[in-house]
Protein backbone atom coordinates (compact mmCIF):
# COMPACT_ATOMS: atom_id res chain seq x y z
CA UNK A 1 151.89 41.64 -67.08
CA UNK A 2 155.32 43.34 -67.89
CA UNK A 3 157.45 45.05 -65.31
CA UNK A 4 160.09 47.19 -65.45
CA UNK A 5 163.59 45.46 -64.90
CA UNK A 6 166.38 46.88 -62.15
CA UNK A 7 165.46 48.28 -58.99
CA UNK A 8 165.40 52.29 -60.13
CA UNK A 9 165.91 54.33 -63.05
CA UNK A 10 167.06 57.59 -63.96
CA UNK A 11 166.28 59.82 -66.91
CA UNK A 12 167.53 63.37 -67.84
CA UNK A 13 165.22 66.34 -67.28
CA UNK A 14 165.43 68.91 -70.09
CA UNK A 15 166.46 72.11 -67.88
CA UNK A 16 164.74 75.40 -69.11
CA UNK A 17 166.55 77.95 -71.10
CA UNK A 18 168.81 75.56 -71.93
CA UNK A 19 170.41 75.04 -68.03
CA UNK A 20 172.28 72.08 -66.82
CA UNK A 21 169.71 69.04 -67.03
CA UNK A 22 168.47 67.30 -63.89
CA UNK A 23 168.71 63.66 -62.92
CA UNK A 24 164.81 62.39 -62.56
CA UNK A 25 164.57 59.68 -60.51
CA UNK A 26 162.30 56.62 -61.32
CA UNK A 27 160.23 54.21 -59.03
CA UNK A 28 158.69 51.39 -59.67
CA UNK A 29 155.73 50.69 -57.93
CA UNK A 30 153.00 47.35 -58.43
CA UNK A 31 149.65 47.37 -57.35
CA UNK A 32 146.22 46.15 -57.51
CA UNK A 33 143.02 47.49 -58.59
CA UNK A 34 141.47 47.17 -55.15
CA UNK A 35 140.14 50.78 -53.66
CA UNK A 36 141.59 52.68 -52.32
CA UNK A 37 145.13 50.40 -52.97
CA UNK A 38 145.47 52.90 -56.59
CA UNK A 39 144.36 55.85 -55.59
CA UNK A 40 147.00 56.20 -52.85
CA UNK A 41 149.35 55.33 -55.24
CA UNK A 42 148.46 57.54 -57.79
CA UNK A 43 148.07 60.65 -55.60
CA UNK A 44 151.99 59.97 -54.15
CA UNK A 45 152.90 60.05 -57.80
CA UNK A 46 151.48 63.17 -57.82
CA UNK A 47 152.97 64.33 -54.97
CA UNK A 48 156.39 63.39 -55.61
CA UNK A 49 156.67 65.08 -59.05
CA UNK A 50 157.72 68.52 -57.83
CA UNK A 51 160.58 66.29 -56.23
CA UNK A 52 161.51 65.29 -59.74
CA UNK A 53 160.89 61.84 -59.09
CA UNK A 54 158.71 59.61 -61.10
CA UNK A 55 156.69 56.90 -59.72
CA UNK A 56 155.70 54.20 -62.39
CA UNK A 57 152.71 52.39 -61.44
CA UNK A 58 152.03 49.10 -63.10
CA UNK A 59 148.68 47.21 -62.07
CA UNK A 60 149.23 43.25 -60.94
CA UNK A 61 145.95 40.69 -62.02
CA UNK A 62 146.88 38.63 -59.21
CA UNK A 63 148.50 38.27 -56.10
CA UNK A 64 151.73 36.32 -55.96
CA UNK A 65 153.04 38.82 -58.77
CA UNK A 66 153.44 42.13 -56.66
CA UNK A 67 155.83 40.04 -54.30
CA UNK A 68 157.45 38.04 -56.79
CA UNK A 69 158.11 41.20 -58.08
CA UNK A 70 159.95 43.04 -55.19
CA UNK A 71 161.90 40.28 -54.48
CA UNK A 72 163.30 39.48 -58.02
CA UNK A 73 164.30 43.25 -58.22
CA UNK A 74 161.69 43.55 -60.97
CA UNK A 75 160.00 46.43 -59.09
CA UNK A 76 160.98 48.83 -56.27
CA UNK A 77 158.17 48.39 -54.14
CA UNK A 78 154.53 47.53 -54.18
CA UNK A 79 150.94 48.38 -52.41
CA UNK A 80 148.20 46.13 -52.49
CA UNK A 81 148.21 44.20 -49.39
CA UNK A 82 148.33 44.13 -45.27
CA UNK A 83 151.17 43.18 -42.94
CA UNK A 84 150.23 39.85 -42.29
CA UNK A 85 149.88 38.58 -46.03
CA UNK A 86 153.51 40.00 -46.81
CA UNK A 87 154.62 38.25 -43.93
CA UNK A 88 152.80 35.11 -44.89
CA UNK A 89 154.40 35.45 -48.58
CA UNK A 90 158.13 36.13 -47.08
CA UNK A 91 157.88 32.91 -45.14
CA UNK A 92 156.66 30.73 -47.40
CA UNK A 93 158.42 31.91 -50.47
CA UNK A 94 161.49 33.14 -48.64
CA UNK A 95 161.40 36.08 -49.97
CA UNK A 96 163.36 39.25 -49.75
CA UNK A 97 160.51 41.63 -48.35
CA UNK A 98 160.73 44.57 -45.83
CA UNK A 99 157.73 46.93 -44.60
CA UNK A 100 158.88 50.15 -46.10
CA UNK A 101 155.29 52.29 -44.77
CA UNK A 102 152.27 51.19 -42.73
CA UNK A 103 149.10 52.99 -44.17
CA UNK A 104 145.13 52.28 -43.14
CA UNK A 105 143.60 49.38 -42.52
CA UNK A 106 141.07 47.81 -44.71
CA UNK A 107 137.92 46.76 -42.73
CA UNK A 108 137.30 43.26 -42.78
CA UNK A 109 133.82 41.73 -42.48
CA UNK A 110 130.89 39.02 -43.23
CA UNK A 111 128.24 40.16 -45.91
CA UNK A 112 125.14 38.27 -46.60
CA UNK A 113 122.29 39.03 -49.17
CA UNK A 114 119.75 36.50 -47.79
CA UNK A 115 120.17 37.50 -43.84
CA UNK A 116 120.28 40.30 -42.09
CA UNK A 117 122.29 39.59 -39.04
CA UNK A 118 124.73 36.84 -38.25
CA UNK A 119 122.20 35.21 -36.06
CA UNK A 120 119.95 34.28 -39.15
CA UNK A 121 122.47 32.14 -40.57
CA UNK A 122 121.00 28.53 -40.32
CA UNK A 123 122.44 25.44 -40.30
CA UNK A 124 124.64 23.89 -43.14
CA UNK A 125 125.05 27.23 -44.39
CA UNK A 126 127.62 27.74 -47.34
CA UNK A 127 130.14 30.23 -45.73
CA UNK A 128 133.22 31.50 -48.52
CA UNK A 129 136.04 32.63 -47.07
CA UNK A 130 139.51 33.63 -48.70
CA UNK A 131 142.21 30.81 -49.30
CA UNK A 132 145.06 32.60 -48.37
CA UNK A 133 146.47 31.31 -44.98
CA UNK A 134 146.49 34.77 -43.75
CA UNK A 135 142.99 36.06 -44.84
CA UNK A 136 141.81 32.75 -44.35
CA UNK A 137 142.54 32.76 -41.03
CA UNK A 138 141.25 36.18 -40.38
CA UNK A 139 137.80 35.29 -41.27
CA UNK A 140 138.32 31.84 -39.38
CA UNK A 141 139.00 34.08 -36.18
CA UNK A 142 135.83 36.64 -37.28
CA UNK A 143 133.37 33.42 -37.39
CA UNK A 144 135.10 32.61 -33.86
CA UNK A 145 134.81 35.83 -32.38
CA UNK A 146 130.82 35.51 -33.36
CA UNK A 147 130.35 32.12 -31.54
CA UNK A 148 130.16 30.43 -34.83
CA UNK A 149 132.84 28.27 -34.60
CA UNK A 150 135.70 27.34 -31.95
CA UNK A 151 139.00 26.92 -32.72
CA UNK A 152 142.66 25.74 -31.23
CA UNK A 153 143.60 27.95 -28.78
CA UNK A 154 147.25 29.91 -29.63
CA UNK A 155 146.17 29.94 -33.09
CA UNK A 156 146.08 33.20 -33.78
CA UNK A 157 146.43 34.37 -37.16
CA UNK A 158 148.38 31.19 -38.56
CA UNK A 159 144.52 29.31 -37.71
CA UNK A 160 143.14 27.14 -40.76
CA UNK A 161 140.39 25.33 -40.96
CA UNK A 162 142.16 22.23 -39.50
CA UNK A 163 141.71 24.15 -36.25
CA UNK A 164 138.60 24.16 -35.67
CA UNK A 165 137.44 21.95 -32.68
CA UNK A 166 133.64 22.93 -33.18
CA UNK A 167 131.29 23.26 -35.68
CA UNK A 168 127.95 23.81 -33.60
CA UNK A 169 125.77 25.06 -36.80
CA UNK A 170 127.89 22.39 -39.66
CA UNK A 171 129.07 25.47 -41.35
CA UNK A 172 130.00 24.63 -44.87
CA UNK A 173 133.05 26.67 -45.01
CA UNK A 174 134.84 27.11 -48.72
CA UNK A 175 138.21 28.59 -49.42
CA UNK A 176 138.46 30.59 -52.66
CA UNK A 177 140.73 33.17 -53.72
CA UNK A 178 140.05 36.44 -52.06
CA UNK A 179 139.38 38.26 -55.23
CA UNK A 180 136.66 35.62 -56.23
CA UNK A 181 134.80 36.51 -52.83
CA UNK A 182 132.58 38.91 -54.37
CA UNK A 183 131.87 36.97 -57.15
CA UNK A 184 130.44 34.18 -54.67
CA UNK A 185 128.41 36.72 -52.63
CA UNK A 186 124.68 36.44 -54.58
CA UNK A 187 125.35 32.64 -54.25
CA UNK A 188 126.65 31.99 -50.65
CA UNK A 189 125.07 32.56 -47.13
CA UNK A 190 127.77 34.41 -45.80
CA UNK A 191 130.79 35.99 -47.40
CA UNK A 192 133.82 37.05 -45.29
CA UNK A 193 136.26 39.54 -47.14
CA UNK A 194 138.42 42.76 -46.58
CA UNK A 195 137.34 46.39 -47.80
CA UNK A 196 139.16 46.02 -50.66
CA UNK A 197 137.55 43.74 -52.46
CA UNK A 198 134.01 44.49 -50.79
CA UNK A 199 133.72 47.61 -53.80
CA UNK A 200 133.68 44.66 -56.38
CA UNK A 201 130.21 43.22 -55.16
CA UNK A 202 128.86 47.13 -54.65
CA UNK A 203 129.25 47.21 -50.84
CA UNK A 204 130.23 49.25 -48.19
CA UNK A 205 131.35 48.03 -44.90
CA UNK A 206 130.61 50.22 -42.37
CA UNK A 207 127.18 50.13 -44.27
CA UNK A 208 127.01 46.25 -45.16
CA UNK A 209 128.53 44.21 -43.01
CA UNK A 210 126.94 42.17 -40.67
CA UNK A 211 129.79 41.30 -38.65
CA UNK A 212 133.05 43.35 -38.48
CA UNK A 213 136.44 42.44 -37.10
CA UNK A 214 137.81 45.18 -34.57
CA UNK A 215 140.28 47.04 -35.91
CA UNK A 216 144.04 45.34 -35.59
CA UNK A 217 147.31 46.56 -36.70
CA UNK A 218 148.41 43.92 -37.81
CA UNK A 219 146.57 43.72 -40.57
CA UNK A 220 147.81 47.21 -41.91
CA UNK A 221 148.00 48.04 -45.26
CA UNK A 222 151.96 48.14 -46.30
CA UNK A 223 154.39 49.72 -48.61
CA UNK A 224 156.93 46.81 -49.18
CA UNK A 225 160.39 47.03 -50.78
CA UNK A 226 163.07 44.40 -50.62
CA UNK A 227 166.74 45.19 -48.78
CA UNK A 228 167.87 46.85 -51.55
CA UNK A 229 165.16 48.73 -52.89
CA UNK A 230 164.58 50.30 -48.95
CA UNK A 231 167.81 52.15 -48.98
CA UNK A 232 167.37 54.49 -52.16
CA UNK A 233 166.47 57.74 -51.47
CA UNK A 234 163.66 57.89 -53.64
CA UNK A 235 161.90 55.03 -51.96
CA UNK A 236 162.71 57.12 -49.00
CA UNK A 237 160.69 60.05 -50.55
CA UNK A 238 158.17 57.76 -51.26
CA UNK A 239 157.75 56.35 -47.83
CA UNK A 240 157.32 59.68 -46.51
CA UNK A 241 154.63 60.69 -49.08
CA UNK A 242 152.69 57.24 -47.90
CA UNK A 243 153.17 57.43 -44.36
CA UNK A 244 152.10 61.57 -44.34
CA UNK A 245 149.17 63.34 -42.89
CA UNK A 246 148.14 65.07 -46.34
CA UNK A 247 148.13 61.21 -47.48
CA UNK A 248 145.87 60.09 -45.01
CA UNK A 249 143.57 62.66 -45.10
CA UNK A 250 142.97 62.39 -48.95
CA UNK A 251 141.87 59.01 -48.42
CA UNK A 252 139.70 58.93 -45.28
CA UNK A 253 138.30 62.19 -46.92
CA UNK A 254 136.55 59.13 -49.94
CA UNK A 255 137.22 55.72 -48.23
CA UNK A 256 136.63 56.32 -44.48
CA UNK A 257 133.56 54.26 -45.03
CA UNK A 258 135.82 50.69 -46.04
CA UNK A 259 139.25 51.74 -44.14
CA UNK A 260 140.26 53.86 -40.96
CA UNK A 261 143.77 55.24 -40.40
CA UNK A 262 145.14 55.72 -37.08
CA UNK A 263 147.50 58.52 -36.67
C-alpha cells in the first residue's frame, strides 16, 4: 500500500471570479476496512470540506502499517484501532504515537455456530482468539470473567495465555490474527473477537454473541497522530469533527448494534 509522504499538505484553491486563491489544507488519514472504522472517516471528510480542508483516506491490509505509518511521518493520523492496541504498539515498537480523539467502543464478544450459550461448550473445545497481546488478552479476561478459565491475578490487560493457572474444561485455545477470526468461526467452538471484525463472518453482537465483555474505556476506539502531527491545526479540526456529537450520532444512528458511544 502507498502513502502519502510528509506530515500535511497544502494545495491552492481556485478562488471564484478570479479572487485571491485559498490555501487547502491536506490530511492524511489510514484506516481499515473494519465497520464502522471507514465510515467515520469518510463522513469527517465530509464534514471538514466546507473548512477547506481535505482529508485523504488511504485503506491499510494489515495492522502494523497504520502505526508504522504515523510514526514514520508517512501519514498524519490514523483510525482503525482501540486505546489499548496503540498503546501495546507504542511500547513495543517505541513508537511516536499520541491519542489525538477517543470515539465508541467496539463490542467485544464470543460467537459460536454449534452452541447456543457459553455453558454448551464441552470439553477440549477449540477456542480462537486474537494474537495480539492486547486483544489476546481481552478475550483471555472474557473466558475468565465466564468461569472458563482462571488466570494470574494483577494481570489485567497485559494477561497471555502463560497466565492461566486453570484450565477446568482443557480449552484448546489458538491465537490467530484478529482479522482471521471470522474466517475460523464455521470451524471453531467458540470465537472471541471485537465488533469490528464480527461484520466479516455476518454477525451482529448485540444479536450474536453469546458472551459479551462489559463495556470498558479502555478499549476505546482512537484517533492517533504522532507529536508532530497533533499540533497542526488541521488535525485539530479533525479531532473536533471525531470527537463531536453530530459524529456520534451518525454512527450509533447504523452501528449501535456492534459499538456504543458514551457521551
Amino acid at each position: 500500500m502507498a502513502l502519502l509522504s510528509g506530515l500535511t499538505a497544502c494545495s491552492k484553491e481556485p478562488a471564484p471570479n478570479g479572487g485571491v486563491a485559498t490555501e487547502k489544507k491536506v490530511v492524511t488519514l489510514v484506516t481499515r476496512d473494519n465497520p464502522p472504522y471507514p465510515q467515520l472517516a469518510e463522513y469527517a471528510r465530509d464534514q471538514l470540506k466546507p473548512q477547506n480542508i481535505e482529508l485523504k483516506i488511504t485503506y491499510a491490509n494489515d495492522g502494523l502499517i497504520p502505526n508504522r505509518a504515523v510514526a514514520n511521518n508517512e501519514a498524519d493520523i490514523n483510525f482503525f484501532q482501540h486505546q489499548r492496541y496503540m498503546e501495546s504498539a507504542k511500547a513495543i515498537n517505541n513508537w511516536d504515537l499520541q491519542v489525538a480523539a477517543s470515539t465508541f467502543n467496539g463490542m467485544f464478544g464470543a460467537y459460536s455456530q454449534k452452541y447456543k450459550s457459553i455453558a454448551d461448550l464441552p470439553n477440549n473445545a477449540k477456542v480462537v482468539i486474537p494474537s495480539d497481546p492486547s486483544n489476546g488478552g481481552r478475550a483471555l479476561n472474557l473466558l475468565h470473567s465466564a468461569q472458563l478459565i482462571e488466570l494470574k491475578p494483577g494481570t489485567g490487560a497485559k494477561t497471555s495465555i502463560k497466565d492461566i493457572t486453570a484450565n477446568p474444561k482443557n480449552l484448546k485455545i489458538v491465537e490467530v490474527e484478529h482479522a482471521l477470526v471470522p474466517v475460523s468461526y464455521k470451524d471453531a467452538d467458540l470465537v472471541i473477537m471485537g465488533g469490528a471484525y464480527s461484520a466479516h463472518a455476518n454477525l451482529i453482537p448485540s444479536r450474536d454473541a453469546i458472551l459479551k465483555e462489559q463495556d470498558n474505556r479502555e478499549y476505546d476506539s482512537v484517533l492517533v497522530a504522532n507529536s508532530k502531527s497533533i499540533q497542526k491545526p488541521e488535525v485539530l479540526a479533525v479531532k473536533q469533527v471525531f470527537e463531536s456529537e453530530t459524529a456520534r450520532q451518525f454512527i450509533l444512528k447504523d452501528f449501535s448494534q456492534t459499538v456504543t458511544w458514551h457521551k
